[in-house]
PDB file of N, CA and C in Angstrom:
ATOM      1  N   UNK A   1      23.883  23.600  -5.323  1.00  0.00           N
ATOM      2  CA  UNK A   1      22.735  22.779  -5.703  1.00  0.00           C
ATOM      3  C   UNK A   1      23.123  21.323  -5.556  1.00  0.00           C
ATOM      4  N   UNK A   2      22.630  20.693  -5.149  1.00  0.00           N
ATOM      5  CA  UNK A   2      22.382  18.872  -4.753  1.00  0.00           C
ATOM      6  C   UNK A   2      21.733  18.485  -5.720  1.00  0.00           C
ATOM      7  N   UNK A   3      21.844  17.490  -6.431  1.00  0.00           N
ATOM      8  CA  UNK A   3      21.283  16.068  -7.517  1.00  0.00           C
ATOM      9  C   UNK A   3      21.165  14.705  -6.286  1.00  0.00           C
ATOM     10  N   UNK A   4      19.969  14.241  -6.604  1.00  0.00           N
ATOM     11  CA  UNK A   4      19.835  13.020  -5.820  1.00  0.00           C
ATOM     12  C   UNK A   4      20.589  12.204  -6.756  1.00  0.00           C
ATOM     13  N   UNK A   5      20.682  10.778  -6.724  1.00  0.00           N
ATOM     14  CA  UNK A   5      21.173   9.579  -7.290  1.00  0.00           C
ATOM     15  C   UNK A   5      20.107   8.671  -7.695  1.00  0.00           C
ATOM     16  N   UNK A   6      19.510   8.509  -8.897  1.00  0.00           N
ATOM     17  CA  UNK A   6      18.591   8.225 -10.000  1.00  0.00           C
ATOM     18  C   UNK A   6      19.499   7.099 -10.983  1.00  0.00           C
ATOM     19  N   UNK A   7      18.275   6.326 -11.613  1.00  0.00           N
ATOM     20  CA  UNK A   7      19.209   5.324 -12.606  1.00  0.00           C
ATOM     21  C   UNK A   7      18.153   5.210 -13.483  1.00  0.00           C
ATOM     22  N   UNK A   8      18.857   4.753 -14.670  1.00  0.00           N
ATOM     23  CA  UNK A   8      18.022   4.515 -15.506  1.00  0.00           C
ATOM     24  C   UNK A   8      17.236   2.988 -15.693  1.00  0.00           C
ATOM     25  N   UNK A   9      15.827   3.053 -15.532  1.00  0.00           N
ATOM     26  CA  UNK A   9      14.966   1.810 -15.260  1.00  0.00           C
ATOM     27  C   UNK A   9      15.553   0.810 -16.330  1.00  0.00           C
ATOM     28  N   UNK A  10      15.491   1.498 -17.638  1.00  0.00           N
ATOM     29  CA  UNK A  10      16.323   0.058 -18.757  1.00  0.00           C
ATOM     30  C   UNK A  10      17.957  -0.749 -17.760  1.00  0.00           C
ATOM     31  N   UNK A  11      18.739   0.597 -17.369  1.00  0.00           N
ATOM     32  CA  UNK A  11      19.596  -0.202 -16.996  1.00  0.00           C
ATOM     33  C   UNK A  11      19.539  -1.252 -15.865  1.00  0.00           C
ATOM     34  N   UNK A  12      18.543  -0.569 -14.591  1.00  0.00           N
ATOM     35  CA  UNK A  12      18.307  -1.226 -13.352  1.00  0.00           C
ATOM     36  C   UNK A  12      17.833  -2.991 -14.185  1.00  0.00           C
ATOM     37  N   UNK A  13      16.390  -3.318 -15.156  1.00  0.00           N
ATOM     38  CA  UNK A  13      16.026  -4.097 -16.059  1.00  0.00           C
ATOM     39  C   UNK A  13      17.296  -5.173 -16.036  1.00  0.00           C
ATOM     40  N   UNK A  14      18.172  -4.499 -16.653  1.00  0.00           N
ATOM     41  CA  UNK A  14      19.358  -5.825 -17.313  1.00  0.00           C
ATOM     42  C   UNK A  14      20.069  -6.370 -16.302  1.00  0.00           C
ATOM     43  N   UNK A  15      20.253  -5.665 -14.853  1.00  0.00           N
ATOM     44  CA  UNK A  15      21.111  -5.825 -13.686  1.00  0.00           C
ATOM     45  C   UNK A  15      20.322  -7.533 -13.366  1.00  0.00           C
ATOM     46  N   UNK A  16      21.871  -7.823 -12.989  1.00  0.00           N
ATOM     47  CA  UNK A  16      21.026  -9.575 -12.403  1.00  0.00           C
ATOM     48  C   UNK A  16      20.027  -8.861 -10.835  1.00  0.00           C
ATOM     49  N   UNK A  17      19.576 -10.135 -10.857  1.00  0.00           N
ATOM     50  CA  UNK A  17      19.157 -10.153  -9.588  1.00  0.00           C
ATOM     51  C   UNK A  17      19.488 -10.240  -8.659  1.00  0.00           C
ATOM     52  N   UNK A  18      21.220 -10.786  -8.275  1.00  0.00           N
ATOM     53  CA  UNK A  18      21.934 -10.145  -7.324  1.00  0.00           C
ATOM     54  C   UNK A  18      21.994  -8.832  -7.444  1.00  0.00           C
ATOM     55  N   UNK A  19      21.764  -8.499  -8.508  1.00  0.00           N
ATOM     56  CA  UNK A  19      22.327  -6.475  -7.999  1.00  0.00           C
ATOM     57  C   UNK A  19      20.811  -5.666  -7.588  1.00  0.00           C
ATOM     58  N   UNK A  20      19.977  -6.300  -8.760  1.00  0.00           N
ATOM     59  CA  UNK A  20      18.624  -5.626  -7.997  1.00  0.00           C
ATOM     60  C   UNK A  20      17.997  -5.676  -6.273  1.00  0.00           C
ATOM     61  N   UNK A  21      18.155  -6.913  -6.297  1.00  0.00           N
ATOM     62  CA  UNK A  21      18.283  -7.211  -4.817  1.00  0.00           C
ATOM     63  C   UNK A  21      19.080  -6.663  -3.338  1.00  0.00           C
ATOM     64  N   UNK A  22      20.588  -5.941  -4.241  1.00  0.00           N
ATOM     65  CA  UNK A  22      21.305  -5.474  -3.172  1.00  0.00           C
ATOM     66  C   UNK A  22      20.897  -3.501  -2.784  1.00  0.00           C
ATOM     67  N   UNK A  23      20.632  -3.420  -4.755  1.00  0.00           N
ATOM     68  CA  UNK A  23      20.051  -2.330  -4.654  1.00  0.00           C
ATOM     69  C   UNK A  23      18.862  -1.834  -4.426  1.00  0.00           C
ATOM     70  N   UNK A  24      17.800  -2.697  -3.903  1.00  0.00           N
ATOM     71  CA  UNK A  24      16.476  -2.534  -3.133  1.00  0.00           C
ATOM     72  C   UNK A  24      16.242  -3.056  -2.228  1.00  0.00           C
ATOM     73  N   UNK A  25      17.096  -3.588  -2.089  1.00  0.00           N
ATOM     74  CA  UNK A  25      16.428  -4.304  -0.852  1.00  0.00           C
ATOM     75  C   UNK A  25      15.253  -5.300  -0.587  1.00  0.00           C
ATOM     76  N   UNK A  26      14.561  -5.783  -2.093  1.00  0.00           N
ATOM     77  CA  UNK A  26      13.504  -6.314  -2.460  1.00  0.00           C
ATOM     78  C   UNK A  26      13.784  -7.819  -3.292  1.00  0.00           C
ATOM     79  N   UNK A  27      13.183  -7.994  -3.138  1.00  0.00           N
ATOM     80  CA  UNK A  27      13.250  -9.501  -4.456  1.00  0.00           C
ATOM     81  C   UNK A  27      13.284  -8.923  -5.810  1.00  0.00           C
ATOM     82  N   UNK A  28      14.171  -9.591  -6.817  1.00  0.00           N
ATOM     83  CA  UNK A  28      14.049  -8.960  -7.901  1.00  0.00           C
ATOM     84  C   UNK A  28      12.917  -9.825  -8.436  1.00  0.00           C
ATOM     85  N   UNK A  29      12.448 -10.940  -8.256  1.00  0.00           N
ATOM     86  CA  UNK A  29      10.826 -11.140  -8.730  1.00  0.00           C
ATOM     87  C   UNK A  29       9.818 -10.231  -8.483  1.00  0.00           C
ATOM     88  N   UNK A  30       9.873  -9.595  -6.962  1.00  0.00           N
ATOM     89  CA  UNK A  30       8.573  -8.810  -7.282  1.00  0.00           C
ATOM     90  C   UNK A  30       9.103  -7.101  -7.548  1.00  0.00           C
ATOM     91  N   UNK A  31      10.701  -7.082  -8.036  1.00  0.00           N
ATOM     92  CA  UNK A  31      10.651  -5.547  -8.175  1.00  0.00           C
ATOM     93  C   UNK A  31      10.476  -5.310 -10.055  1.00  0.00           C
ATOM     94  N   UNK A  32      11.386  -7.036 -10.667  1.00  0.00           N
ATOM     95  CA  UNK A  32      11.455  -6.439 -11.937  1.00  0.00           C
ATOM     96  C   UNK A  32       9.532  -6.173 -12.823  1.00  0.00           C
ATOM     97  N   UNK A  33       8.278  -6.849 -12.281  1.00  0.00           N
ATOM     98  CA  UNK A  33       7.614  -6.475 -12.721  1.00  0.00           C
ATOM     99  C   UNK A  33       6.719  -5.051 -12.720  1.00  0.00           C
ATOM    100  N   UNK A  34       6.936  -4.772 -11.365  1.00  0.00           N
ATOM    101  CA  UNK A  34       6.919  -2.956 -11.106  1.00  0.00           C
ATOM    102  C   UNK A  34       7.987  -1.943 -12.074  1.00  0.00           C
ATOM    103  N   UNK A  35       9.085  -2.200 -12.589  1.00  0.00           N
ATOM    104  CA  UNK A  35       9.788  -2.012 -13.412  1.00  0.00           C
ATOM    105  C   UNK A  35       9.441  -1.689 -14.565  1.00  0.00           C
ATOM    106  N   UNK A  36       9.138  -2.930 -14.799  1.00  0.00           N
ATOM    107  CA  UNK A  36       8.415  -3.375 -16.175  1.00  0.00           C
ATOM    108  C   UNK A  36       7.220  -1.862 -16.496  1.00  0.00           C
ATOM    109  N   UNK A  37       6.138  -1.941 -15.303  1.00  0.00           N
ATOM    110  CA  UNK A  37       4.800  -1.301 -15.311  1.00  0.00           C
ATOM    111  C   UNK A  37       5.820  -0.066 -15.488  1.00  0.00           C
ATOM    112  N   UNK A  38       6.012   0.562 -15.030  1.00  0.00           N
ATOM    113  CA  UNK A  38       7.263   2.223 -14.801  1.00  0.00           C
ATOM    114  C   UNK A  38       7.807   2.265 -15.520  1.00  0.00           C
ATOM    115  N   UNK A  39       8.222   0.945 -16.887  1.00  0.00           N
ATOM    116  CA  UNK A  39       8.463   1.628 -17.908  1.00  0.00           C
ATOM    117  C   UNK A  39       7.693   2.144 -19.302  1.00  0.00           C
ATOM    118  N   UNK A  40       6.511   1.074 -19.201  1.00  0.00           N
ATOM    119  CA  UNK A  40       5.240   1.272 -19.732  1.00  0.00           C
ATOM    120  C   UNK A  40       5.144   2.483 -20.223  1.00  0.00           C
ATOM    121  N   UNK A  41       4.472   3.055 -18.860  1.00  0.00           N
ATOM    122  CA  UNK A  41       4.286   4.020 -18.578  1.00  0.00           C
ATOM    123  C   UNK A  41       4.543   5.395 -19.331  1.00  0.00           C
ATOM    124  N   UNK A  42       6.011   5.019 -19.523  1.00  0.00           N
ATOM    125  CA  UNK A  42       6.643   6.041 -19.857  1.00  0.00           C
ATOM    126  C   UNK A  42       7.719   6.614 -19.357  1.00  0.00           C
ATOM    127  N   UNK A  43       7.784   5.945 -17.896  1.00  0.00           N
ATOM    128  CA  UNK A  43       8.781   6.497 -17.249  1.00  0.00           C
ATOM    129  C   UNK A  43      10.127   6.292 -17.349  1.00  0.00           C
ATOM    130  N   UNK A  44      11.649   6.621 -17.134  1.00  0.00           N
ATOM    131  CA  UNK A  44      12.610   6.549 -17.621  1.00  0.00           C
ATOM    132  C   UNK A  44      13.651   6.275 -16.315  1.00  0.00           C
ATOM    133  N   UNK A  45      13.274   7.003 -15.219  1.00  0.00           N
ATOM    134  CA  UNK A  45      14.326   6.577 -13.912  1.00  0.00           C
ATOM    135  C   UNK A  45      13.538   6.707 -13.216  1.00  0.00           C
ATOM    136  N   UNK A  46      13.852   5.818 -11.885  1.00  0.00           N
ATOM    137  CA  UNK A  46      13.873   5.763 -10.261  1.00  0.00           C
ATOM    138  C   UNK A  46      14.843   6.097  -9.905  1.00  0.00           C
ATOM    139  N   UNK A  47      13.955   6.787  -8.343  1.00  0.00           N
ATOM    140  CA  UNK A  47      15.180   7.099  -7.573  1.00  0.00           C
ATOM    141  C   UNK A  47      16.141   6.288  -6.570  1.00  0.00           C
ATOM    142  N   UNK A  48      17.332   6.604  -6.566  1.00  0.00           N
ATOM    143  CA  UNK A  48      17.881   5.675  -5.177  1.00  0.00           C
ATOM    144  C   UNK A  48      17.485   6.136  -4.192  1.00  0.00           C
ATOM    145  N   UNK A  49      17.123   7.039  -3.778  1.00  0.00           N
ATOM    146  CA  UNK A  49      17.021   7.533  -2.396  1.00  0.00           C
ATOM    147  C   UNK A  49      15.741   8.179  -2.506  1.00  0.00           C
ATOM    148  N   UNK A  50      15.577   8.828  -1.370  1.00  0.00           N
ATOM    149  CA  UNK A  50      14.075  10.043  -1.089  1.00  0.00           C
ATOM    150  C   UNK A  50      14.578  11.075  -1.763  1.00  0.00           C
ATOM    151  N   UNK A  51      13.568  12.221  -2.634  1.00  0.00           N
ATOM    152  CA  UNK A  51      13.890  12.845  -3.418  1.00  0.00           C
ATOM    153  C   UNK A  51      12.518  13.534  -3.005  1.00  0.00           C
ATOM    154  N   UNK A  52      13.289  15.234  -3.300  1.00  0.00           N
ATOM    155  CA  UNK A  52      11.885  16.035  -2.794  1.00  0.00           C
ATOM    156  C   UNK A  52      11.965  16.704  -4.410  1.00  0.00           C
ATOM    157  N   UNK A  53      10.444  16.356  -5.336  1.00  0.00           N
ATOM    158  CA  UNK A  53      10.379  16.678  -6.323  1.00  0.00           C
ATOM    159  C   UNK A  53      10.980  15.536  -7.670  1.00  0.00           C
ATOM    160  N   UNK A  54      11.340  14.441  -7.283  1.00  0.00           N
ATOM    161  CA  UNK A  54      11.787  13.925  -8.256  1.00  0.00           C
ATOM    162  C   UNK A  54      10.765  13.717  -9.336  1.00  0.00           C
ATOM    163  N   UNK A  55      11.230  13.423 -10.393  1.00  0.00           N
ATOM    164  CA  UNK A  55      10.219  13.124 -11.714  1.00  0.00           C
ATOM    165  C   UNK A  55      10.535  11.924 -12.286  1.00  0.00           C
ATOM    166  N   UNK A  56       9.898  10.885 -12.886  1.00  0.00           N
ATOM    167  CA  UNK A  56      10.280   9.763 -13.067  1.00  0.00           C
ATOM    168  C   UNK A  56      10.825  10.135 -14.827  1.00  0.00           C
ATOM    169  N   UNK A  57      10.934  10.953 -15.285  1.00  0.00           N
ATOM    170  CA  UNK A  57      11.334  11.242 -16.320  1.00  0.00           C
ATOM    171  C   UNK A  57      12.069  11.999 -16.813  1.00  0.00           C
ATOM    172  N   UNK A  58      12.670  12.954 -15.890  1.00  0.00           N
ATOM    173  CA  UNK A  58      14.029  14.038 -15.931  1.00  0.00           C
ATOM    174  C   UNK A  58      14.751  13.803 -14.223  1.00  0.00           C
ATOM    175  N   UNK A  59      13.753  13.183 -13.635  1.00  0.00           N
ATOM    176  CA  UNK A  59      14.896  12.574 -12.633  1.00  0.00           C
ATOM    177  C   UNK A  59      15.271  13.604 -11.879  1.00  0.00           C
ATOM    178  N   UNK A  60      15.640  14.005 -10.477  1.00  0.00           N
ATOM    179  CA  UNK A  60      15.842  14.913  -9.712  1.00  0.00           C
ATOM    180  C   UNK A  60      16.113  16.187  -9.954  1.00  0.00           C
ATOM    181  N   UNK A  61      15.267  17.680  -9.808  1.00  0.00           N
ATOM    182  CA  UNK A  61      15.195  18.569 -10.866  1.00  0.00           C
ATOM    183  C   UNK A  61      16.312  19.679  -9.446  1.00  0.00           C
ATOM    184  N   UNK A  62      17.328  18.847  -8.481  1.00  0.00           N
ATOM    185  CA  UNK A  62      18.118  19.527  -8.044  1.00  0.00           C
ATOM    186  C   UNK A  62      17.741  20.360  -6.509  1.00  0.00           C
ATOM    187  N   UNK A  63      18.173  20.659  -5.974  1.00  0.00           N
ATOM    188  CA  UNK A  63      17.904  21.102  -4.569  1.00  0.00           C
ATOM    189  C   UNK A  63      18.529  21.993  -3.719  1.00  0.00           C
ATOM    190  N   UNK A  64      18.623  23.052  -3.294  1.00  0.00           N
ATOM    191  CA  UNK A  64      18.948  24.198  -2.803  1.00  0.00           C
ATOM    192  C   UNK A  64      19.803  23.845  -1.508  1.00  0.00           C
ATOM    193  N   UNK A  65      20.727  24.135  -1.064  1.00  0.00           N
ATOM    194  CA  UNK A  65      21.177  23.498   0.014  1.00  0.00           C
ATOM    195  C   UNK A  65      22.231  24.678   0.729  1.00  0.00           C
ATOM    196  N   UNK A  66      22.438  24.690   1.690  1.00  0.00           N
ATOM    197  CA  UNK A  66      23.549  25.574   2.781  1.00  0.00           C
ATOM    198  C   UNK A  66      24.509  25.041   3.058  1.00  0.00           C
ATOM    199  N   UNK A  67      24.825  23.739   2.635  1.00  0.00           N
ATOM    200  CA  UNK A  67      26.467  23.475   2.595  1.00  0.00           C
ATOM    201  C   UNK A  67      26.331  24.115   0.845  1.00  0.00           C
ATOM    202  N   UNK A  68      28.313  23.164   1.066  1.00  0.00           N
ATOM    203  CA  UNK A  68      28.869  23.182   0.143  1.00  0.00           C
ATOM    204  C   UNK A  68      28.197  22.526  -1.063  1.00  0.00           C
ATOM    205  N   UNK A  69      28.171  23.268  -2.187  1.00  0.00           N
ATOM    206  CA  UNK A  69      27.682  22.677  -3.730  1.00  0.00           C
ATOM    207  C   UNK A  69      28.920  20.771  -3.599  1.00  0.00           C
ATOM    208  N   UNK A  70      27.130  20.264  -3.909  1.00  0.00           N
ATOM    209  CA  UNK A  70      27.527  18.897  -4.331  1.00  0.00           C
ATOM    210  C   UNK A  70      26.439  18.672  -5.897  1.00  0.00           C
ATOM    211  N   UNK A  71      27.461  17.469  -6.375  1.00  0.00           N
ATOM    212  CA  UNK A  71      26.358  17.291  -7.851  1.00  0.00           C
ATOM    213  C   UNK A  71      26.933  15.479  -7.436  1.00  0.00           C
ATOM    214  N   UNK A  72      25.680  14.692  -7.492  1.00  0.00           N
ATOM    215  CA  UNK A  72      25.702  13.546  -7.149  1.00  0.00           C
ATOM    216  C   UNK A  72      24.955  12.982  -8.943  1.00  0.00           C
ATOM    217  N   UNK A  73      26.693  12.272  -9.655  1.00  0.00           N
ATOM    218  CA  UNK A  73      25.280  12.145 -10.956  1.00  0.00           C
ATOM    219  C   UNK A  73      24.644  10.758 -11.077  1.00  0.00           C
ATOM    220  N   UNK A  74      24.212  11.000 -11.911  1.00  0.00           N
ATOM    221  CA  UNK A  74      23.272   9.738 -11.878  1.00  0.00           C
ATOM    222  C   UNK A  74      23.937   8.352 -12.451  1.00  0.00           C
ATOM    223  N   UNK A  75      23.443   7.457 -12.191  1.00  0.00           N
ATOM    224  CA  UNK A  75      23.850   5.790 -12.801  1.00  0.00           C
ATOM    225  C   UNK A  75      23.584   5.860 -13.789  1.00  0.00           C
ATOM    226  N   UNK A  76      24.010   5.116 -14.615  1.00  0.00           N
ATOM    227  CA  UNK A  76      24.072   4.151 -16.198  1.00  0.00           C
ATOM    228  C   UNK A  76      22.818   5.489 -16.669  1.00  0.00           C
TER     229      UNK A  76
END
């Protein structure tokens, strides 16, 4: 089974904006207020990557795969 790589939105929040920036690829002006809204919400993580099935609230529910078992865990 495979785990994508997920973080927790509070932690992504406190990261400067050099790190948000390196880790999106986005401005952290226009990512920390989407943030903000996603945590509102209710939600608890984003994903780092494409995720088939992810949930913004238990976070990658794991993935069936023909290699070798990997477990990729999650950030902060």
């Amino acid at each position: 089974m495979t785990h994508c790589l997920h973080m927790r939105i509070d932690a992504l929040l406190q990261a400067s904006d050099a790190d948000i920036e390196e880790l999106t690829e986005q401005p952290a002006q226009t990512v920390r207020p989407e943030l903000e809204k996603q945590k509102a919400a209710g939600d608890v993580y984003v994903p780092m990557a494409g995720c088939i099935g992810f949930h913004p609230v238990t976070g990658c529910p794991g993935h069936q795969s023909n290699e070798k078992e990997v477990r990729h865990e999650h950030t902060v």
